[in-house]
Each structure stands twice: as C-alpha cells, then as structure tokens.
C-alpha atoms as a PDB file:
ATOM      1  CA  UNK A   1      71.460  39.709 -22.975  1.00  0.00           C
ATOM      2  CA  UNK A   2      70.798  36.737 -25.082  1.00  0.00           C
ATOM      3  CA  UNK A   3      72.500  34.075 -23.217  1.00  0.00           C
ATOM      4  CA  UNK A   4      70.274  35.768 -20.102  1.00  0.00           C
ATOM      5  CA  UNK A   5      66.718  35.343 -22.472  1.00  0.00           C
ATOM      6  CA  UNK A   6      67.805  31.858 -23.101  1.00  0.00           C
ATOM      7  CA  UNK A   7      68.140  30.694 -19.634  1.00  0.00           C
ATOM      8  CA  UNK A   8      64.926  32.368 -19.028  1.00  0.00           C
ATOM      9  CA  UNK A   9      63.288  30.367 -21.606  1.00  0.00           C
ATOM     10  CA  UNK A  10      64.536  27.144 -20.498  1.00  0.00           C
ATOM     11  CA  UNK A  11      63.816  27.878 -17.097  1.00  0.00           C
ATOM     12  CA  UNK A  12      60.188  28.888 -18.289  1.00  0.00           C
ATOM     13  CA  UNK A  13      59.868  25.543 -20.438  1.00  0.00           C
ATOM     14  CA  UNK A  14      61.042  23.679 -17.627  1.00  0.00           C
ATOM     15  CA  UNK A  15      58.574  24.866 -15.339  1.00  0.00           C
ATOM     16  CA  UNK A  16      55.515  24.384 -17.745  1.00  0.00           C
ATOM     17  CA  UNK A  17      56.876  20.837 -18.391  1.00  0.00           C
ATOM     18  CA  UNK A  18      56.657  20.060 -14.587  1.00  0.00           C
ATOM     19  CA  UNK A  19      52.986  22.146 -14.006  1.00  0.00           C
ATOM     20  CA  UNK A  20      51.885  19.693 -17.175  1.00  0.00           C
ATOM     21  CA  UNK A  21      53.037  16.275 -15.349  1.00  0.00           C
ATOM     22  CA  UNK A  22      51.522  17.298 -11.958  1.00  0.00           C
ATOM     23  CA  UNK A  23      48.158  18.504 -13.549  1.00  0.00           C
ATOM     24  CA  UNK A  24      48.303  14.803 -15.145  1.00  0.00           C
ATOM     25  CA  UNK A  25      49.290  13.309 -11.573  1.00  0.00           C
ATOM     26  CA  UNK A  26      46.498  15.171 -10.373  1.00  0.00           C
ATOM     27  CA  UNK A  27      43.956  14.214 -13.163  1.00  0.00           C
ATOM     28  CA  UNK A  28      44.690  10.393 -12.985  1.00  0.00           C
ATOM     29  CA  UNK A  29      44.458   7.863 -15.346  1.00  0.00           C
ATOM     30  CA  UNK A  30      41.275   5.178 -15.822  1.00  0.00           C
ATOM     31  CA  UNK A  31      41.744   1.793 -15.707  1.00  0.00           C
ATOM     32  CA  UNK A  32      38.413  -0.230 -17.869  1.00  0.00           C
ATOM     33  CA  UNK A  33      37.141  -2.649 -19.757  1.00  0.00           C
ATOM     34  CA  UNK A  34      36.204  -2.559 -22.981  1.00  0.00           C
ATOM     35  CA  UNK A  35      32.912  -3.471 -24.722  1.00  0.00           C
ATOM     36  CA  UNK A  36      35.531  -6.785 -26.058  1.00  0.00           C
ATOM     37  CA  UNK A  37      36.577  -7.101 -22.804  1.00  0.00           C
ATOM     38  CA  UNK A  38      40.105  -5.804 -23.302  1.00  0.00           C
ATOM     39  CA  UNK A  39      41.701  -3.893 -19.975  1.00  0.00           C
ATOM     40  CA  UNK A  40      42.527  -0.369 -20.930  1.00  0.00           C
ATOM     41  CA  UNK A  41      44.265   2.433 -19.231  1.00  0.00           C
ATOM     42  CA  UNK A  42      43.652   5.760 -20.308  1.00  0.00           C
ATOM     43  CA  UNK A  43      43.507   9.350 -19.487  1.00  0.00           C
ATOM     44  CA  UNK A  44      40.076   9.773 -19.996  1.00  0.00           C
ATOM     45  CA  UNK A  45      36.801   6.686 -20.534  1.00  0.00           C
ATOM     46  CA  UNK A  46      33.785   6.506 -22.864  1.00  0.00           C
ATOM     47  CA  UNK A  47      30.649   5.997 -20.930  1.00  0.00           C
ATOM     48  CA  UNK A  48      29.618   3.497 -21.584  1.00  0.00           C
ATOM     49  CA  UNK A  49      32.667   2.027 -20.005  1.00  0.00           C
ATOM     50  CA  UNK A  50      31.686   3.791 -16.920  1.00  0.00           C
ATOM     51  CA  UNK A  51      28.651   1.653 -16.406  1.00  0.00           C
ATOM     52  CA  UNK A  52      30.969  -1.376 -15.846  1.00  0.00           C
ATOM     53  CA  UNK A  53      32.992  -0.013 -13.423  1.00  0.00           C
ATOM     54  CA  UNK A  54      36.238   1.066 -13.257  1.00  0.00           C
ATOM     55  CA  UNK A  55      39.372   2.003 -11.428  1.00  0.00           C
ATOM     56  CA  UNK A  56      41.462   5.436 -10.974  1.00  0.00           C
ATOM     57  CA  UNK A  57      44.895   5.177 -10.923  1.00  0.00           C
ATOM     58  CA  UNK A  58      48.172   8.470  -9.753  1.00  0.00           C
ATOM     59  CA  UNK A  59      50.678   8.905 -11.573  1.00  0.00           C
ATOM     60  CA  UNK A  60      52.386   5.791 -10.275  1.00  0.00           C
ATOM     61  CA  UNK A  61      49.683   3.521 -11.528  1.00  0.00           C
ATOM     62  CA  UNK A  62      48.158   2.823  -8.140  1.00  0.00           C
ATOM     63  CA  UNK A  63      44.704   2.132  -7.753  1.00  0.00           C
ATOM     64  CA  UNK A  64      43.416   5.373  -5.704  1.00  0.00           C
ATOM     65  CA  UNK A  65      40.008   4.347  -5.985  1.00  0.00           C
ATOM     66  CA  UNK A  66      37.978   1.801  -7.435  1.00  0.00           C
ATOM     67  CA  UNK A  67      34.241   2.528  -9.101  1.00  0.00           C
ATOM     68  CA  UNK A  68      31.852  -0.524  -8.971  1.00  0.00           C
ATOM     69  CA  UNK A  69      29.594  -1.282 -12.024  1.00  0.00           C
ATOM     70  CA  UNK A  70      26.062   0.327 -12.434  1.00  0.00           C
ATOM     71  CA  UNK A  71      23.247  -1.614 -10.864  1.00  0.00           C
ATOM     72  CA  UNK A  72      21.658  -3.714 -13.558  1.00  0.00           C
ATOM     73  CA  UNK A  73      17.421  -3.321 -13.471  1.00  0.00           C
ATOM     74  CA  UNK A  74      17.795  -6.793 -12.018  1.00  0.00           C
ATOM     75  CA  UNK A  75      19.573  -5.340  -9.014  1.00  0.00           C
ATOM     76  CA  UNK A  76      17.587  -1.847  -8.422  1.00  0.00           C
ATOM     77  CA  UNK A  77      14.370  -4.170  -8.272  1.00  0.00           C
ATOM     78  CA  UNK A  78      15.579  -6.253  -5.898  1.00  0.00           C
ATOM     79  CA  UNK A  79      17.208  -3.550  -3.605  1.00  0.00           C
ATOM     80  CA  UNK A  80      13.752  -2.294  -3.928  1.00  0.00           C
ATOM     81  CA  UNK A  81      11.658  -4.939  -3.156  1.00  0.00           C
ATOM     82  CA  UNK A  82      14.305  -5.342  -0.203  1.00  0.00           C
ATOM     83  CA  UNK A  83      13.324  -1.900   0.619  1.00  0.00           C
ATOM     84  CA  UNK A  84       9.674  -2.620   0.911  1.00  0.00           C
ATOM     85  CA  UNK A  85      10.439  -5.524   2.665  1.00  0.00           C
ATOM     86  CA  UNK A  86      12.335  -3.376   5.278  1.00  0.00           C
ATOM     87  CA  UNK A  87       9.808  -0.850   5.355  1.00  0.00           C
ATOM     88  CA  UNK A  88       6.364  -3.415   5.964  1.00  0.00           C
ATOM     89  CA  UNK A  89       8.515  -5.337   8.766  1.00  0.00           C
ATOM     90  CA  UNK A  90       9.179  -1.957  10.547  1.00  0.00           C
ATOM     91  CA  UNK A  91       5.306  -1.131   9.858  1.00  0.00           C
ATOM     92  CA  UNK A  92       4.757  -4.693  11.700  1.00  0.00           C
ATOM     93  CA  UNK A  93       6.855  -3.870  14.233  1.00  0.00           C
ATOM     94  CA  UNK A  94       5.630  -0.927  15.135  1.00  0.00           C
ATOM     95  CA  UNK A  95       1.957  -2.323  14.848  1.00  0.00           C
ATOM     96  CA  UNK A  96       2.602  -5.302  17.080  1.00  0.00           C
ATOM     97  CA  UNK A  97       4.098  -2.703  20.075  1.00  0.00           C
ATOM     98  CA  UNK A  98       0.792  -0.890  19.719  1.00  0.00           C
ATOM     99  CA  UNK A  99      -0.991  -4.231  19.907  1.00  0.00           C
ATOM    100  CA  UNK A 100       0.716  -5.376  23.013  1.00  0.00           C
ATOM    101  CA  UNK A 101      -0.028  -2.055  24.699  1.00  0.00           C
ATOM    102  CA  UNK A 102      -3.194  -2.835  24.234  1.00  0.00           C
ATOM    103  CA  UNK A 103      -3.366  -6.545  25.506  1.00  0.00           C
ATOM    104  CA  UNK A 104      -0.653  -8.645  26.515  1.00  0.00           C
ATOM    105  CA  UNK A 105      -2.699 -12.351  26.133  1.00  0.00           C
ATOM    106  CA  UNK A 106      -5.275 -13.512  23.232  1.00  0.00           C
ATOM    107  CA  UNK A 107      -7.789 -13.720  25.706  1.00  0.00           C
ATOM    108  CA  UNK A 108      -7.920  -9.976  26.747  1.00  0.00           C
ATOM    109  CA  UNK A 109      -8.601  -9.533  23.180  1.00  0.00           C
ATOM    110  CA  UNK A 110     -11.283 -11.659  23.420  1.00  0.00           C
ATOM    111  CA  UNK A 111     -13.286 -10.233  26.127  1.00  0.00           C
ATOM    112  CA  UNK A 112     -12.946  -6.926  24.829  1.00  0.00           C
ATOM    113  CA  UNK A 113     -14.704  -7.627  21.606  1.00  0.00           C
ATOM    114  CA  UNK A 114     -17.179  -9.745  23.420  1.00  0.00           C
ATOM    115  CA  UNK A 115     -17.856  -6.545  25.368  1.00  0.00           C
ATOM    116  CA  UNK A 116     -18.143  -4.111  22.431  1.00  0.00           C
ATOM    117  CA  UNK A 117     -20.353  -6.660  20.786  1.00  0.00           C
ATOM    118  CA  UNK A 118     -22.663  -6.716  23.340  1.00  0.00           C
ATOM    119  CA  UNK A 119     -23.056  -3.019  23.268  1.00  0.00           C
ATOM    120  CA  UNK A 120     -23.202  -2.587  19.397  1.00  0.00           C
ATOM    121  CA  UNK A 121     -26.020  -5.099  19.998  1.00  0.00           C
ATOM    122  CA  UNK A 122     -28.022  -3.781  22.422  1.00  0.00           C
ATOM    123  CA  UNK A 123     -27.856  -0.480  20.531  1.00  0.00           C
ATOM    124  CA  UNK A 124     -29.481  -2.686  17.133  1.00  0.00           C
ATOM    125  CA  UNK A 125     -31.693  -4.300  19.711  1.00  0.00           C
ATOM    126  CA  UNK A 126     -32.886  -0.903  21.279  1.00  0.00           C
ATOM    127  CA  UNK A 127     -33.391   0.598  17.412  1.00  0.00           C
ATOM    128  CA  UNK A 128     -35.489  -2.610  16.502  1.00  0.00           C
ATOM    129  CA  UNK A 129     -37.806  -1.973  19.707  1.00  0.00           C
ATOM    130  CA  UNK A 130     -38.025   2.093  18.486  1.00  0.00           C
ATOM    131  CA  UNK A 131     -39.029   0.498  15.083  1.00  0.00           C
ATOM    132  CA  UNK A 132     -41.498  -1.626  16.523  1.00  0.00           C
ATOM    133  CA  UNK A 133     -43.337   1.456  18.314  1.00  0.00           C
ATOM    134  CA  UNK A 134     -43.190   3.730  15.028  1.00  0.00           C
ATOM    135  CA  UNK A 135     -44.690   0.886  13.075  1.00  0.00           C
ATOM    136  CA  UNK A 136     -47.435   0.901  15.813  1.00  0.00           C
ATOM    137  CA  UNK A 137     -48.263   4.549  15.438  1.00  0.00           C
ATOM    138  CA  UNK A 138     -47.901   3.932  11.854  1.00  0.00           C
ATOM    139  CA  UNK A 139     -50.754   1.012  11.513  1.00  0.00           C
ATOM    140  CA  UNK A 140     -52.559   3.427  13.742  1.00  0.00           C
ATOM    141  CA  UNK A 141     -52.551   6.364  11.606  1.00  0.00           C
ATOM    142  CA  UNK A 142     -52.946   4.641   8.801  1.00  0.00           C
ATOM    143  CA  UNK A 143     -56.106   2.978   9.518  1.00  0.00           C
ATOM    144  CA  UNK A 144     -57.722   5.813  10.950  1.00  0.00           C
ATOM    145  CA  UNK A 145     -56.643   7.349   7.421  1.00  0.00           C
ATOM    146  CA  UNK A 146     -58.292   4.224   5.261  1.00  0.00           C
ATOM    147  CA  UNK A 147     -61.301   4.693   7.854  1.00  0.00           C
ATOM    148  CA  UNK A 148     -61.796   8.041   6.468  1.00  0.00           C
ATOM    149  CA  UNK A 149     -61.390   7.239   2.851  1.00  0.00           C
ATOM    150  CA  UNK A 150     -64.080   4.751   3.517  1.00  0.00           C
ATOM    151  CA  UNK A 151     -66.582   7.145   5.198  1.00  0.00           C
ATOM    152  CA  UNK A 152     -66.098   9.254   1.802  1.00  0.00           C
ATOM    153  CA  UNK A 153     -64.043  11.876   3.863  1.00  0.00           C
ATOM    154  CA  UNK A 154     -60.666  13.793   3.253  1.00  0.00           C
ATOM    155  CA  UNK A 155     -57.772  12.581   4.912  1.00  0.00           C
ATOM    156  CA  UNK A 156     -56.946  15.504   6.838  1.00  0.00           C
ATOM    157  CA  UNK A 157     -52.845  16.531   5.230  1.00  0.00           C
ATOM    158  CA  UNK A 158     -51.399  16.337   8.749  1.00  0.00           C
ATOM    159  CA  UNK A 159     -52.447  12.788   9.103  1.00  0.00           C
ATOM    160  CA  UNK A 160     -50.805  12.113   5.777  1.00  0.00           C
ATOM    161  CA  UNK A 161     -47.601  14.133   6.861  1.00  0.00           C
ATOM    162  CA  UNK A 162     -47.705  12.632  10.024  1.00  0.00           C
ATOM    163  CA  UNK A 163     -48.206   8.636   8.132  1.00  0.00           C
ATOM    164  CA  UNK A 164     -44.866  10.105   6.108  1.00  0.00           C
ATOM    165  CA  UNK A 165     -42.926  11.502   9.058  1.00  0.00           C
ATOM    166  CA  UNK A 166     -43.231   7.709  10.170  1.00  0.00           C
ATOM    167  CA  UNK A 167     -42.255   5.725   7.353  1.00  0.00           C
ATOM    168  CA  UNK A 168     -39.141   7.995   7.386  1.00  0.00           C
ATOM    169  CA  UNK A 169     -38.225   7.592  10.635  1.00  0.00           C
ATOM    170  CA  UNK A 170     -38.583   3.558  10.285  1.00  0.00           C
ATOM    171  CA  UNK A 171     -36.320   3.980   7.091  1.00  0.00           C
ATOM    172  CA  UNK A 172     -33.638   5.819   8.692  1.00  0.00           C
ATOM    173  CA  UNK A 173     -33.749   3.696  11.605  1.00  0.00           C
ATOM    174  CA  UNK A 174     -33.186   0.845   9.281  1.00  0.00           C
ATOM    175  CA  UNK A 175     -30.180   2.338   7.424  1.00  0.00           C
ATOM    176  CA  UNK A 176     -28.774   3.092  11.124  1.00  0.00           C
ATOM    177  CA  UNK A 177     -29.359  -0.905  11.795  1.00  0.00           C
ATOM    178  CA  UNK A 178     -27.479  -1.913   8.344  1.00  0.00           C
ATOM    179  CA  UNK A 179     -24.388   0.306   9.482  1.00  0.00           C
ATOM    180  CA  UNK A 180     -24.377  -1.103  12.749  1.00  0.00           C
ATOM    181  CA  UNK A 181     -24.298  -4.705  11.767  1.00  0.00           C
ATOM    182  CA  UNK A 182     -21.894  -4.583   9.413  1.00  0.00           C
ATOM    183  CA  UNK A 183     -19.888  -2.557  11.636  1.00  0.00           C
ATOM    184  CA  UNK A 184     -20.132  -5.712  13.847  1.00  0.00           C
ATOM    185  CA  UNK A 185     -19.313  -7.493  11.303  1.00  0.00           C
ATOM    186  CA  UNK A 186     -16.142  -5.228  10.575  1.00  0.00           C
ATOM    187  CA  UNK A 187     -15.444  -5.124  14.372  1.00  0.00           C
ATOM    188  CA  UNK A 188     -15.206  -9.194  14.612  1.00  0.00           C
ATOM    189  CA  UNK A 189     -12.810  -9.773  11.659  1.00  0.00           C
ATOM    190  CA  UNK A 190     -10.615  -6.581  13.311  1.00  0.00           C
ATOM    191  CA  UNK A 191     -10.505  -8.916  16.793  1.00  0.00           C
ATOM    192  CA  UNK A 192     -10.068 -12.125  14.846  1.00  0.00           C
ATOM    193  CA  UNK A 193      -6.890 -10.828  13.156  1.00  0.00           C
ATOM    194  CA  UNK A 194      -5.475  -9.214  16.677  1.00  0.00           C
ATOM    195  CA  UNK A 195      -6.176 -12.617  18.426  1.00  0.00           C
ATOM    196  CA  UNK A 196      -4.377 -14.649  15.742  1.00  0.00           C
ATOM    197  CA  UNK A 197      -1.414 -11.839  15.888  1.00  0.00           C
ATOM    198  CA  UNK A 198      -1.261 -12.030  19.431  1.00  0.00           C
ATOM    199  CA  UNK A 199      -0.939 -15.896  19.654  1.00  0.00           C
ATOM    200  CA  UNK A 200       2.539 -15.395  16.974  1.00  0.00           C
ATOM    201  CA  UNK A 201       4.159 -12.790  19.101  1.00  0.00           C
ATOM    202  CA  UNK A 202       3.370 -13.909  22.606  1.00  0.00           C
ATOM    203  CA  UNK A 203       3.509 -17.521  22.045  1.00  0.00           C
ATOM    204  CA  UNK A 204      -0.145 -17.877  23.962  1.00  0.00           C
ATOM    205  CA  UNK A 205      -2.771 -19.602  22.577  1.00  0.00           C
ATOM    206  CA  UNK A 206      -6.463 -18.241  23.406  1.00  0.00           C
ATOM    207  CA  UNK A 207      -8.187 -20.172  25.855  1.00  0.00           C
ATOM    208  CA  UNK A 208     -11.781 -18.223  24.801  1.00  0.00           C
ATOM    209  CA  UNK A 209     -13.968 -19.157  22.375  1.00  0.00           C
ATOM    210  CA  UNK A 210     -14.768 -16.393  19.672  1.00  0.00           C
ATOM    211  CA  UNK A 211     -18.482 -16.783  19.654  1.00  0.00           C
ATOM    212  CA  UNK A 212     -20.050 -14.617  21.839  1.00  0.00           C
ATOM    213  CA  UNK A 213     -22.554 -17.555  22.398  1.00  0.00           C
ATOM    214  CA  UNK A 214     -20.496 -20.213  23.678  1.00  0.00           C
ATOM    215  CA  UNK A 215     -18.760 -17.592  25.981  1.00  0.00           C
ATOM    216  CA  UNK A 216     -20.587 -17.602  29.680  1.00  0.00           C
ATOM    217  CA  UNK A 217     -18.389 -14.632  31.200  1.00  0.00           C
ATOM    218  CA  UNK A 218     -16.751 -12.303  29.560  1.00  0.00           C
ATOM    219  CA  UNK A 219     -15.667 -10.623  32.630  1.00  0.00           C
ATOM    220  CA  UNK A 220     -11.706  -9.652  32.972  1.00  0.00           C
END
C-alpha cells in the first residue's frame, strides 16, 4: 500500500512538473532593453520597458513576435499632420470632380459668371430705378406736407404715414442693394478661384478676360 502511494506521488509530481513548464512555454519570455541599455530576458517586463519595444520569445528562445517602440509625440504629430494632409487632398479631389462636372475649360467658367453678373446687375439696376420713383412720390408728399405747414394747417397723419411708408421702403431697398453688391462681389472672387483651379487641372489657360467690360460676347 505504501510502495502503491509512492508511485502515485511521483507520478502526481511528475505531472505538475510538466503542466508548470508548458504553462511557462505557453506564457513566454520578454526579451528588452533596459533604461541602461542592457538586453534582458525575462519572464515578465516593467513598463516602462514596454514603451521601447520589445520581443516575445517560446520556450526555445525564438522570437514569436516582435513589439515595436511607442510612437514618440514627435511621431503621432506627424502621422497626424500626414493625416490631414490625406484628408484635404481627398477634399480637393473630390472638389475638383465636382468642378469639372461643372465646366471642362476656364472659359466656360467665365461666361457663366459674366452671365450671373449681368443678372445680379440688372436686378441692382431695376431696385435703383424703384428708388428713384419712391423718392419722387416722396419729394411730392413732402412738399405738399411743408405747403401745409406754411399755410398754418395740420398735416393731415396719413400724409405723414404715407411720407414714412416711403422713406422705409427707400431704406429697405437700399439694404437689398448692399446685399446684392457684395454678393457680386462674393460671386466674382468664387469664379476667380474656379478659373485659376481649372487652368491647374486641365492644363488650359483662359482665353476670356474677367472683366465683364472688356468682354463683347459672353455667349457659349
């Protein structure tokens, strides 16, 4: 019974000892430098050690795997401004298809801002000749009201409601002019920039002039 608990033991021993060595083979060791940049091998590695990189070796002290260094801030800018970089040229890309779909020479480009031009114009134009006709009813009204203040007579309130109605109309007709030109204004640099744009990707240079004024037909 003895000899029989003995041979149990050994054989119980003998199969913790081998469980232990593979759960080591399994775990690995760590191959590092130090912080005095000594190579160590280990079964386990400080952190700090980890930010340098390091390797994992099996039980036969193969290299199974090797763990680069931490990026240094240096690095994780640059990837980043990379990044950027990436993401504004596929922004440009993707802007220049849309340009191209919507002209495929400078001079298209051209035309069609003379032609909006012209119409934001003739809509400034138009207001100016409403403003002109208000201000005429305006002088009207109010010299028929000074005429009355001269006589010694009340100025009746729906001539002076009517003299305000006026003035208000001229001043939002006004504001409506000041949004309009510097829309125009907006609307020009917005062509300028497609028109220089288009000359880099197609390789054509305009043959147009930008000025509405030195441009006799702006016809397609």
């Amino acid at each position: 019974m003895h000899k029989r608990l003995t041979a149990f033991s050994a054989t119980a021993t003998a199969l913790l000892l081998t469980l232990g060595i593979a759960t080591l083979a399994e775990a690995g060791m760590y191959r590092y430098t130090d912080e005095n940049g000594q190579v160590v091998i280990s079964n386990t590695i400080p952190q700090q050690a980890t930010k340098r990189g390091y390797d994992i070796l099996n039980s036969n002290g193969r290299v199974v795997e090797v763990i680069p260094p931490a990026p240094t801030e240096a690095e994780i800018a640059a990837r980043e401004a990379e990044k950027q970089r990436q993401e504004e040229l596929a922004a440009q890309r993707e802007q220049d298809a849309q340009l191209l779909k919507r002209f495929s020479h400078p001079d298209q480009a051209i035309r069609a801002m003379h032609r909006k031009l012209d119409e934001l114009r003739g809509l400034i134009q138009l207001k100016r000749g409403n403003i002109s006709v208000i201000s005429t009813q305006l002088d009207n009204e109010q010299s028929r009201a000074a005429n009355l203040e001269r006589s010694g007579k009340k100025i009746p309130e729906a001539t002076l409601d009517k003299i305000r109605r006026l003035e208000s109309q001229i001043r939002d007709i006004e504001k409506e002019i000041a949004r309009q030109t510097q829309e125009t204004d907006a609307l020009i640099q917005s062509f300028e920039a497609d028109v220089k744009r288009l000359e880099q990707i197609t390789g054509e240079t305009r043959t147009l002039p930008l000025d509405t004024a030195d441009t006799a037909d702006t016809a397609d």
